[in-house]
N, C-alpha and C. Protein backbone atom coordinates (compact mmCIF):
# COMPACT_ATOMS: atom_id res chain seq x y z
N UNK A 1 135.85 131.62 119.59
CA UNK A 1 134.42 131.67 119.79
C UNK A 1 133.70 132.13 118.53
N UNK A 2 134.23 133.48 117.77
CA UNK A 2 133.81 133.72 116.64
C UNK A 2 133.50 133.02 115.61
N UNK A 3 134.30 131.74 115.32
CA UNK A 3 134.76 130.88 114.54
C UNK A 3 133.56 129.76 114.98
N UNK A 4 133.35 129.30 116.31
CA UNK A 4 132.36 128.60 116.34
C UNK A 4 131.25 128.63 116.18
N UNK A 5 130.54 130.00 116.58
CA UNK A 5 129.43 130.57 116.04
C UNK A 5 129.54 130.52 114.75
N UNK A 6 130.34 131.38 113.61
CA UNK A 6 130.44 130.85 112.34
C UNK A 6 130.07 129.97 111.38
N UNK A 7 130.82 128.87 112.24
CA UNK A 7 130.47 127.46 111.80
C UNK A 7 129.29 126.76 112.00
N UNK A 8 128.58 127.03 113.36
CA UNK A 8 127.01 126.89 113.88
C UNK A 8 126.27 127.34 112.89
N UNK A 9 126.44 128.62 112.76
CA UNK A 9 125.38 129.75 111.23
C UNK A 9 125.50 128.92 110.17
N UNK A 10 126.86 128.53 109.92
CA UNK A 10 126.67 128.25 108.40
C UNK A 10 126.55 126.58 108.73
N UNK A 11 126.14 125.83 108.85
CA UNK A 11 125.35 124.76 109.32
C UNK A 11 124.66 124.97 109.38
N UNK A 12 123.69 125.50 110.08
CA UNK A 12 122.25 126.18 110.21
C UNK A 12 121.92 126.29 108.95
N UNK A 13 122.72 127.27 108.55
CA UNK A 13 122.23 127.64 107.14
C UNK A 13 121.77 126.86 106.03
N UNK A 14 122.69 125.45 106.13
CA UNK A 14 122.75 124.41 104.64
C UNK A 14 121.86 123.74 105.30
N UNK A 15 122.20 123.36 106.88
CA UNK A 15 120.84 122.34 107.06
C UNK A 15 119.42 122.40 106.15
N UNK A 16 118.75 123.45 106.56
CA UNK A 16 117.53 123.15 106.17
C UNK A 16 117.35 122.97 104.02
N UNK A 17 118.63 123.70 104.00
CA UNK A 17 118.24 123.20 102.39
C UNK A 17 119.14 121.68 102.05
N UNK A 18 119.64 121.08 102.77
CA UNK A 18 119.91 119.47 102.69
C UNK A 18 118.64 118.74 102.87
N UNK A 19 118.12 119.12 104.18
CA UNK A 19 116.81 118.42 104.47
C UNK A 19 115.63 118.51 103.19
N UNK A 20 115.57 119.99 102.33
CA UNK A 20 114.66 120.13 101.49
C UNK A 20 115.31 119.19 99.98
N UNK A 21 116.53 118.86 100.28
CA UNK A 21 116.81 118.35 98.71
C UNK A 21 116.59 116.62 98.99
N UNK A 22 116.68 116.32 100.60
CA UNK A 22 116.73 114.72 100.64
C UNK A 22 115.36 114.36 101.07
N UNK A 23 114.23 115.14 100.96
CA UNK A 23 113.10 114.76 101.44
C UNK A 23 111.95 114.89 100.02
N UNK A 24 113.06 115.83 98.95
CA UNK A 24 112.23 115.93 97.76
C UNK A 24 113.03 114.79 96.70
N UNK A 25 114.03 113.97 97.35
CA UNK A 25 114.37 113.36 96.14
C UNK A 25 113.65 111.86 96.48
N UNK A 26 113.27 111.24 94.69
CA UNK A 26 112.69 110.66 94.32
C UNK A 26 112.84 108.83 94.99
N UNK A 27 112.20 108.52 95.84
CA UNK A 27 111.89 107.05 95.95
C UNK A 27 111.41 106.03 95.44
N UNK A 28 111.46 105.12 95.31
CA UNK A 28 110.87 104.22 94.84
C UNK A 28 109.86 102.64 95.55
N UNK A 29 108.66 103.66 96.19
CA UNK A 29 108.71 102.49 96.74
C UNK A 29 106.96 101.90 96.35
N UNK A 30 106.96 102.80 95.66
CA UNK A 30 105.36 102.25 94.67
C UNK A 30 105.88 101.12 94.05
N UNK A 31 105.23 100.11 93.98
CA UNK A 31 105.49 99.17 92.82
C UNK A 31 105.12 99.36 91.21
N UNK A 32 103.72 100.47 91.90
CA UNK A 32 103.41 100.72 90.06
C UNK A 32 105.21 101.49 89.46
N UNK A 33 105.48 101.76 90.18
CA UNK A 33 106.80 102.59 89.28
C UNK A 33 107.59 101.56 88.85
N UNK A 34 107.76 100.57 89.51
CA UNK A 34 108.73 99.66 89.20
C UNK A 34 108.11 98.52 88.24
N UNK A 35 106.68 98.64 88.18
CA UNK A 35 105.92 98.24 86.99
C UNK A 35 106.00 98.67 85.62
N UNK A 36 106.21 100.08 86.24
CA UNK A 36 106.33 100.62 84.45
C UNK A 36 107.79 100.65 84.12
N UNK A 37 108.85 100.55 85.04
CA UNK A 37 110.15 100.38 84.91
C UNK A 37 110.14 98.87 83.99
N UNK A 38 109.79 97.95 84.57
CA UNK A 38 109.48 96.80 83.84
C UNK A 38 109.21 96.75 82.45
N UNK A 39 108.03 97.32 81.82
CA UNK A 39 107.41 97.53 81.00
C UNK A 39 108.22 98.26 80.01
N UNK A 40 109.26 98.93 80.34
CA UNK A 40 109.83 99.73 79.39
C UNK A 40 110.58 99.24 79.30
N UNK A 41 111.56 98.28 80.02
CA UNK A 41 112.68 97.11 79.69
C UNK A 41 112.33 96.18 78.84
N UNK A 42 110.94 95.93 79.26
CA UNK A 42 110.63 94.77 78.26
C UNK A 42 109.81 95.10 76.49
N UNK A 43 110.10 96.21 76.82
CA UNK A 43 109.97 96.96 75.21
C UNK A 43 110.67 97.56 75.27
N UNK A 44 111.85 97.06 75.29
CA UNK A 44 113.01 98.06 74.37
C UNK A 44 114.56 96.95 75.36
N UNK A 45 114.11 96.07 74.97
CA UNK A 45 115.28 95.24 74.81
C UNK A 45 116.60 95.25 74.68
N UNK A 46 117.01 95.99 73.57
CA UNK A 46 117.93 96.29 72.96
C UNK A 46 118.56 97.23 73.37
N UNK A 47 117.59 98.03 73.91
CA UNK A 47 118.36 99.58 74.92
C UNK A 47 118.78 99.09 76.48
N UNK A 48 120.35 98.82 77.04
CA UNK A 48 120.28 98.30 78.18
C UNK A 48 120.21 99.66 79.11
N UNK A 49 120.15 100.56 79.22
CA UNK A 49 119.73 101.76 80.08
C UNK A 49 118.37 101.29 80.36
N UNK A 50 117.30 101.03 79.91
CA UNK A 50 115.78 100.10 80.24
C UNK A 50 116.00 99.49 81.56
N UNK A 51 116.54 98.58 80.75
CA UNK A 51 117.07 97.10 81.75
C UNK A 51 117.97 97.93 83.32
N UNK A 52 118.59 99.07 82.62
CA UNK A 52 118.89 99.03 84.41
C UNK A 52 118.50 100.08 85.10
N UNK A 53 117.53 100.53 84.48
CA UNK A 53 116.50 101.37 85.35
C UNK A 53 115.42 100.28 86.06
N UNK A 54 115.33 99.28 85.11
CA UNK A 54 114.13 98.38 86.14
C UNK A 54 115.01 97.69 87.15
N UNK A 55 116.45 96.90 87.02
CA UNK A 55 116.77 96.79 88.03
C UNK A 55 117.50 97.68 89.33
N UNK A 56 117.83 98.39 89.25
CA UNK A 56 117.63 99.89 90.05
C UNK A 56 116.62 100.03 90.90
N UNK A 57 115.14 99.76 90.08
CA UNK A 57 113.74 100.24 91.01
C UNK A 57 113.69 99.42 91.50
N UNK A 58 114.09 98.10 90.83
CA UNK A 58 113.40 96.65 91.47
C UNK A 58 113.90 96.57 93.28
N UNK A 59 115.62 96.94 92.80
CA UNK A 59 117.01 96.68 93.72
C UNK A 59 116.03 97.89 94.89
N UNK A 60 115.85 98.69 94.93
CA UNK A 60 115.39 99.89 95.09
C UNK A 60 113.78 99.77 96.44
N UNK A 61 113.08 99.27 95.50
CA UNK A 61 111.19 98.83 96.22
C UNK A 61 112.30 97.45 97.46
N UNK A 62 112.87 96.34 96.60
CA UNK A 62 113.25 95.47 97.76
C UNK A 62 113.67 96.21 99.14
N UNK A 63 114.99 96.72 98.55
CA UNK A 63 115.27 97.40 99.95
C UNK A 63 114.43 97.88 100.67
N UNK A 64 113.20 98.64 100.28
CA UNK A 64 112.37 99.50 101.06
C UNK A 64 111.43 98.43 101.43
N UNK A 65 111.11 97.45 101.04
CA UNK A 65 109.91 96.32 101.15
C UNK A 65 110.24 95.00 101.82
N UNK A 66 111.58 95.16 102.66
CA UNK A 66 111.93 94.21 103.19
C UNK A 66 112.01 92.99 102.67
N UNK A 67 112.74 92.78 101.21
CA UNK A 67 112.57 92.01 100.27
C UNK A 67 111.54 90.91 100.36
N UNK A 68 110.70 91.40 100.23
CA UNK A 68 109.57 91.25 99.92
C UNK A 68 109.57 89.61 98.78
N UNK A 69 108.22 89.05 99.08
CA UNK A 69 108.09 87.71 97.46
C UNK A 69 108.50 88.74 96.17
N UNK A 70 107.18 89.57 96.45
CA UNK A 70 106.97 90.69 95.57
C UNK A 70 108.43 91.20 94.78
N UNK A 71 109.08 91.55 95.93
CA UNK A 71 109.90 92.24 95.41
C UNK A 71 111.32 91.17 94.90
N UNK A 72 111.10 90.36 95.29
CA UNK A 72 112.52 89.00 94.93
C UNK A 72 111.82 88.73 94.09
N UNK A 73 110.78 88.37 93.24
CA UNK A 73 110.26 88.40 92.37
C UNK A 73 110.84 89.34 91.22
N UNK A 74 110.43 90.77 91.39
CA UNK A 74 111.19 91.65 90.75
C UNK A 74 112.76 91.73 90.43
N UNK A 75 113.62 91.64 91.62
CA UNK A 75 114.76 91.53 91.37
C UNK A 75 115.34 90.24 90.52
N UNK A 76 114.28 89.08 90.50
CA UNK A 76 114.91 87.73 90.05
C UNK A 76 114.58 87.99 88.52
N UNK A 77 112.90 88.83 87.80
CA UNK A 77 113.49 89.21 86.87
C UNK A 77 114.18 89.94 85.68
N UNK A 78 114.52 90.74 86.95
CA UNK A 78 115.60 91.97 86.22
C UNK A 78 116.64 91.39 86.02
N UNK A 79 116.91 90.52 86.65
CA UNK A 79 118.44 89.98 86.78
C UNK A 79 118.45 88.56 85.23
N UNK A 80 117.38 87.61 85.66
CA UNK A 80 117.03 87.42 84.33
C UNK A 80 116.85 87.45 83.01
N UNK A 81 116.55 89.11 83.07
CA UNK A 81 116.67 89.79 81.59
C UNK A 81 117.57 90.10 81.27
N UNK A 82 118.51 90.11 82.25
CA UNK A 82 120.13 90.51 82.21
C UNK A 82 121.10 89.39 81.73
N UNK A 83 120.45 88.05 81.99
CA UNK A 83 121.22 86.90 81.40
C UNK A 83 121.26 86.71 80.15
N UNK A 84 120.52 86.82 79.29
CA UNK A 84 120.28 87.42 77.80
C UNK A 84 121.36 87.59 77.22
N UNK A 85 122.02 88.88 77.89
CA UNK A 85 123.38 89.84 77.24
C UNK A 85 124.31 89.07 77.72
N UNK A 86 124.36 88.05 78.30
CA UNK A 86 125.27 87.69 79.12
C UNK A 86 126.37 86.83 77.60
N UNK A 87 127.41 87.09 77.42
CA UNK A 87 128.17 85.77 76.45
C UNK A 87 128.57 84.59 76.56
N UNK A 88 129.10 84.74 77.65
CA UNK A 88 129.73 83.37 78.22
C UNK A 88 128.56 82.40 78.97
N UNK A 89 128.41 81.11 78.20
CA UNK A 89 127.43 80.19 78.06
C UNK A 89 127.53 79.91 79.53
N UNK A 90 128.78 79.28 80.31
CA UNK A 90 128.65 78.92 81.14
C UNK A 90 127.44 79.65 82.38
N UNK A 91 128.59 80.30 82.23
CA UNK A 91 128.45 81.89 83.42
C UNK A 91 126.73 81.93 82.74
N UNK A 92 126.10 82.49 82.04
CA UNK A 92 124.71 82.06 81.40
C UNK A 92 123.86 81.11 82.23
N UNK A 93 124.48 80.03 81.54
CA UNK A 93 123.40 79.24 82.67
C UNK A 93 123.09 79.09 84.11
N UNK A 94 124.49 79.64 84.41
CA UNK A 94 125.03 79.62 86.23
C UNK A 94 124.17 80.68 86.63
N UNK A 95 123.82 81.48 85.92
CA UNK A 95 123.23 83.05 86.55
C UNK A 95 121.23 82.56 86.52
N UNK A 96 121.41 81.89 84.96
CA UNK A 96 119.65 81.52 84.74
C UNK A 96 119.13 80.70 86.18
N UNK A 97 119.82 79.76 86.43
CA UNK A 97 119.72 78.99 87.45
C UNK A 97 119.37 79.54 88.51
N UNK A 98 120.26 80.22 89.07
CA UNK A 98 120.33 81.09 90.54
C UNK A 98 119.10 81.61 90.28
N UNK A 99 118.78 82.73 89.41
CA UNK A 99 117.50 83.49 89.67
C UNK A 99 116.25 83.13 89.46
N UNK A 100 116.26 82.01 88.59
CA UNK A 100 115.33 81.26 88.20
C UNK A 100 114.73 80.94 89.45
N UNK A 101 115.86 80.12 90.38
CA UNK A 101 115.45 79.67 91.59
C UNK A 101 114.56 80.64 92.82
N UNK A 102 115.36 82.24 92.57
CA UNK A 102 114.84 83.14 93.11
C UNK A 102 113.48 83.26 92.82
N UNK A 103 113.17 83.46 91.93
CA UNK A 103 111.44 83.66 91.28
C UNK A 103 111.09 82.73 91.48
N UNK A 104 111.22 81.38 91.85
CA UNK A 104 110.90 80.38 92.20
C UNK A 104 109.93 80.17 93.29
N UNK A 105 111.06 81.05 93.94
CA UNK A 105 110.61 80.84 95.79
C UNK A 105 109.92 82.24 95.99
N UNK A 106 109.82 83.14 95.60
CA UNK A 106 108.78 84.22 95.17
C UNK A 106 107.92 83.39 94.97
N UNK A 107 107.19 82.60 94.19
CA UNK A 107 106.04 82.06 93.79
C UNK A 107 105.26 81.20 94.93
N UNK A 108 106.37 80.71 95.18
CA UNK A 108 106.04 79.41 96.51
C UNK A 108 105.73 80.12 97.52
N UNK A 109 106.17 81.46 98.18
CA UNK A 109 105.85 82.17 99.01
C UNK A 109 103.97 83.12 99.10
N UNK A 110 103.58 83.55 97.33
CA UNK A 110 102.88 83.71 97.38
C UNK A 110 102.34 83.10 95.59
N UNK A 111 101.85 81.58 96.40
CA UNK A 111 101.31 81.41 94.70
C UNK A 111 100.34 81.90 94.09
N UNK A 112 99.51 82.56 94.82
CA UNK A 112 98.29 83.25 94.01
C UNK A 112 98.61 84.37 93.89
N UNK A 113 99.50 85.17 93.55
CA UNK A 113 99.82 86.25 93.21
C UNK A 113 99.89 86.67 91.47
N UNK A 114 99.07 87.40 91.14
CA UNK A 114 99.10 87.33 89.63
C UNK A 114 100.21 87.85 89.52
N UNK A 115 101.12 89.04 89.97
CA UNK A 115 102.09 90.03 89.68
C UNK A 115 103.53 89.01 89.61
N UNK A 116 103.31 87.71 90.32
CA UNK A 116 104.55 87.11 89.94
C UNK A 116 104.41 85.79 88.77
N UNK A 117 103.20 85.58 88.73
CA UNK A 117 102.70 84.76 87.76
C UNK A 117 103.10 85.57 86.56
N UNK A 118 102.90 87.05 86.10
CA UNK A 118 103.23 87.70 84.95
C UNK A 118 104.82 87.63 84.81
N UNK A 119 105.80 87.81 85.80
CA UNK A 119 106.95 87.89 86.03
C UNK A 119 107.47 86.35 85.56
N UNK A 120 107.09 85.29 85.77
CA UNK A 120 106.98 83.85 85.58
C UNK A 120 106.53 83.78 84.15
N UNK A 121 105.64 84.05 83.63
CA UNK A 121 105.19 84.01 82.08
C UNK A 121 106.10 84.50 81.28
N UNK A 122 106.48 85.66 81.35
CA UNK A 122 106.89 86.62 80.35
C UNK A 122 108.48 85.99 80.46
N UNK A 123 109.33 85.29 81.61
CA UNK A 123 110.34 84.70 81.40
C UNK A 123 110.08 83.31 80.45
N UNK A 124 108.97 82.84 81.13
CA UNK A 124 109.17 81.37 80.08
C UNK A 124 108.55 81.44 78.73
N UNK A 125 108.26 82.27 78.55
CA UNK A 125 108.06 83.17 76.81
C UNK A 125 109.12 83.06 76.08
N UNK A 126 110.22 83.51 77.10
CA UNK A 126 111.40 84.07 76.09
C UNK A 126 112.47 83.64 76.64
N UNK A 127 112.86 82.69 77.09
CA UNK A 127 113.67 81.48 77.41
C UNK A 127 114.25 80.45 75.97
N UNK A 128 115.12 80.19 76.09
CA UNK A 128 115.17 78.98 74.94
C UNK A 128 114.58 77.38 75.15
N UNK A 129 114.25 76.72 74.44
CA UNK A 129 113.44 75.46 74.78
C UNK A 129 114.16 74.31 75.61
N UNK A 130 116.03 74.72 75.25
CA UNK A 130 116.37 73.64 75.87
C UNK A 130 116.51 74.11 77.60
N UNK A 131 116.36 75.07 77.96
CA UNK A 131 116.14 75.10 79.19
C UNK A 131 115.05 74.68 80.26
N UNK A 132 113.86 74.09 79.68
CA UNK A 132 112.87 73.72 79.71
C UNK A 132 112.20 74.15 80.80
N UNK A 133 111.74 75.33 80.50
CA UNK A 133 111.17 76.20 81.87
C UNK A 133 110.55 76.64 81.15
N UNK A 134 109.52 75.90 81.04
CA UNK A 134 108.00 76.14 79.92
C UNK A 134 106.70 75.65 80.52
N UNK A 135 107.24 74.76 82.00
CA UNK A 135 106.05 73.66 82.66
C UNK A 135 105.28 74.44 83.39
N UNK A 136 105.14 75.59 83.88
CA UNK A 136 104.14 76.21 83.84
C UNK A 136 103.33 77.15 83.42
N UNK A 137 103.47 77.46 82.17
CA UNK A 137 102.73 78.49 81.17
C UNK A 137 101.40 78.23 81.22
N UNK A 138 100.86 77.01 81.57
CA UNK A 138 99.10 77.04 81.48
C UNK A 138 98.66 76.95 82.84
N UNK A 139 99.37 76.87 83.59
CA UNK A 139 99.07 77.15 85.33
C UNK A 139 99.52 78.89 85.52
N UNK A 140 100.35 79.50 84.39
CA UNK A 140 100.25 81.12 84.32
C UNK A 140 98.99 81.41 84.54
N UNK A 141 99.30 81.40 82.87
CA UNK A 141 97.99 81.85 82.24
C UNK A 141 96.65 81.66 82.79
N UNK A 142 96.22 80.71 83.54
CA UNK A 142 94.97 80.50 83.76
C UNK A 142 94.40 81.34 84.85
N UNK A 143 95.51 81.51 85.93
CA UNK A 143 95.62 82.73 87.14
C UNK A 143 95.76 83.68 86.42
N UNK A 144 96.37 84.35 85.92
CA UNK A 144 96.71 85.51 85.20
C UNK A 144 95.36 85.94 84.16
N UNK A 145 94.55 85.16 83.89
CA UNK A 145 93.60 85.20 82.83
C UNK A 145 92.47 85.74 84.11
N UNK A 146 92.40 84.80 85.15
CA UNK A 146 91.44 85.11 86.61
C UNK A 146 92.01 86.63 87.10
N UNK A 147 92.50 86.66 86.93
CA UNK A 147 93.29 88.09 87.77
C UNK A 147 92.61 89.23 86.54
N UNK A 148 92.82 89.24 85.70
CA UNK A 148 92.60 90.41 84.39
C UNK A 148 91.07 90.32 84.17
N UNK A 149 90.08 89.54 84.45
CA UNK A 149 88.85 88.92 84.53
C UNK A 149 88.43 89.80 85.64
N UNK A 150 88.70 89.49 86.86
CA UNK A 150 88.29 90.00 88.30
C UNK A 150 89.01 91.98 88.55
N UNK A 151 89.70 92.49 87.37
CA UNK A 151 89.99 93.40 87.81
C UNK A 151 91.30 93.69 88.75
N UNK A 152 91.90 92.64 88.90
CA UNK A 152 93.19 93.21 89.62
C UNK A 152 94.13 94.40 89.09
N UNK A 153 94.02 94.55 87.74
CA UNK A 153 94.98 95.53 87.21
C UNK A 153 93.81 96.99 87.13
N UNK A 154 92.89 96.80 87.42
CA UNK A 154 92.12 98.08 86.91
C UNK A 154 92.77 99.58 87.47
N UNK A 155 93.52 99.46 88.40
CA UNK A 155 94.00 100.82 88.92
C UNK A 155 95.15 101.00 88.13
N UNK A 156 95.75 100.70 87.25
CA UNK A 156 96.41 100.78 86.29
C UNK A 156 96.60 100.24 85.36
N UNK A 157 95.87 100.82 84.35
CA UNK A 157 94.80 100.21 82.95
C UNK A 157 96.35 100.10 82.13
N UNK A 158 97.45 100.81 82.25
CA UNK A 158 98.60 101.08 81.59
C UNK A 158 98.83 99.33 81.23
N UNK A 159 99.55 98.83 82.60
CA UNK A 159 99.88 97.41 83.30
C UNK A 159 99.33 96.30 82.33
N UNK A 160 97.63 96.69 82.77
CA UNK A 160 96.41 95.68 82.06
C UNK A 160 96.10 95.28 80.49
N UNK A 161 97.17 96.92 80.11
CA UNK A 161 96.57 96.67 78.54
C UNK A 161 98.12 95.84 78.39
N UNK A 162 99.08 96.63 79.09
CA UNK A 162 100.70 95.54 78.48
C UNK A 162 100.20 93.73 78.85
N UNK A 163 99.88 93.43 79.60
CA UNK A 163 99.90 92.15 79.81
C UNK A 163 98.70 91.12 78.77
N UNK A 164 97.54 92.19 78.67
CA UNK A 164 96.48 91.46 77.15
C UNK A 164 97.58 91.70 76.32
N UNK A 165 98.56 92.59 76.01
CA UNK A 165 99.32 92.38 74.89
C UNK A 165 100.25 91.48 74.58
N UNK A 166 100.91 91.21 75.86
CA UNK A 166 101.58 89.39 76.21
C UNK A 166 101.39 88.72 75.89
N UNK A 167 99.68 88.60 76.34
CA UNK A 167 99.11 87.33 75.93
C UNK A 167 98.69 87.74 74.08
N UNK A 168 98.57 88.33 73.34
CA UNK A 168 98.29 88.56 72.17
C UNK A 168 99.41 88.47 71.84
N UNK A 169 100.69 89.07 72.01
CA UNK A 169 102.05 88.68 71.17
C UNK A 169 102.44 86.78 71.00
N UNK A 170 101.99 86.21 72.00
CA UNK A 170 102.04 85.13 72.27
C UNK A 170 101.04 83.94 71.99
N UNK A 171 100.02 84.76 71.49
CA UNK A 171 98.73 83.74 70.72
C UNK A 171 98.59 83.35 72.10
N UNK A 172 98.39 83.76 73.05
CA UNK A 172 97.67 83.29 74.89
C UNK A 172 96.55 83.30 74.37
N UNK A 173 95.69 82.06 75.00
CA UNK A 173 93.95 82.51 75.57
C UNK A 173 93.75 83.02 76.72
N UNK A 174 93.00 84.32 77.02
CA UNK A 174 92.70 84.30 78.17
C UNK A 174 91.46 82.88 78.71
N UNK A 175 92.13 82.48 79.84
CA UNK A 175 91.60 81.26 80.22
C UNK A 175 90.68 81.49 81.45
N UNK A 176 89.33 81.22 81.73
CA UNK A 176 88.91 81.49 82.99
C UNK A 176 88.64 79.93 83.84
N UNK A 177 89.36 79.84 84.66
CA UNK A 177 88.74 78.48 85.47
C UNK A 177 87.45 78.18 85.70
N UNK A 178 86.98 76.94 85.32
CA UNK A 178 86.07 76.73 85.23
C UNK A 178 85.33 76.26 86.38
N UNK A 179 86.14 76.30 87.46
CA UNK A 179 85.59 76.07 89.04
C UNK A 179 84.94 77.33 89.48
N UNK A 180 85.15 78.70 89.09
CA UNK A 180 85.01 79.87 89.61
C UNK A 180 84.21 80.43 88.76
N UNK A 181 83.75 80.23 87.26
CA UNK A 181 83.21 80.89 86.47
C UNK A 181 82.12 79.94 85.60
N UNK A 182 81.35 79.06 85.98
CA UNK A 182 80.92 77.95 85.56
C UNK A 182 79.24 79.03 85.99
């Protein structure tokens, strides 16, 4: 009996500081976090700890977002940026393919979404030519130009200034449709 009481107390005891360590540890289910996770992969290239902190958050918001466009979006291009390092040509293209396709159907799910339109740009930026996944850079840009126009990024000016810088690393115009802004 002694022994069970014992064991009750000291359970008791850790409980409540388990509960205080798993209710203070860190989630991910903002997207701005997994935005700036992004953002720091995609400046700093060369450092793959970047790269797998964004796919981590990406892997991370899906789970919590019921993989989401949004978030298959994200995961398609973390995984993306990951084909890069990849050596083996084959295996390379076998992987570009698959996720390519993923971000694909992210888009088709929600095409007016600027957040996957940027995710879509910034891959066919930096793609090689013979892969030819370049056919929509001016159907990006032109949403993406409407989106930065109307304020979609204003709650995080961080986001807004990386993506005018996209388009400035890249000689982009911001483009405004001329159906909406005439």
């Amino acid at each position: 009996m002694k022994w069970f009481l014992a064991c009750c107390l000291a359970f008791f005891g850790v409980l409540p500081s388990m509960q205080s360590q798993t209710s203070s540890a860190p989630t991910i289910d903002d997207r701005l976090d997994v935005w700036k996770a992004y953002r720091v992969a995609s400046e700093n290239k060369e450092t793959g700890d970047s790269l797998s902190v964004f796919e981590d958050a990406a892997r991370d918001y899906s789970a919590a977002h019921n993989e989401s466009p949004e978030a298959l979006g994200m995961v398609a291009t973390a995984e993306l940026m990951k084909v890069e390092s990849m050596q083996n040509l084959l295996e390379k293209l076998e992987a570009f393919m698959h996720w390519k396709a993923h971000l694909e159907t992210a888009i088709e799910s929600k095409p007016m979404d600027p957040d996957l339109r940027v995710f879509r740009l910034s891959v066919q930026l930096h793609v090689p030519g013979i892969l030819a996944y370049s056919g929509e850079i001016d159907e990006d840009v032109l949403l993406i130009s409407n989106a930065l126009q109307s304020g979609s990024w204003s709650k995080d000016p961080e986001h807004e200034t990386f993506i005018r810088d996209l388009f400035h690393a890249f000689d982009l115009t911001l483009e405004l449709d001329s159906d909406e802004h005439e």
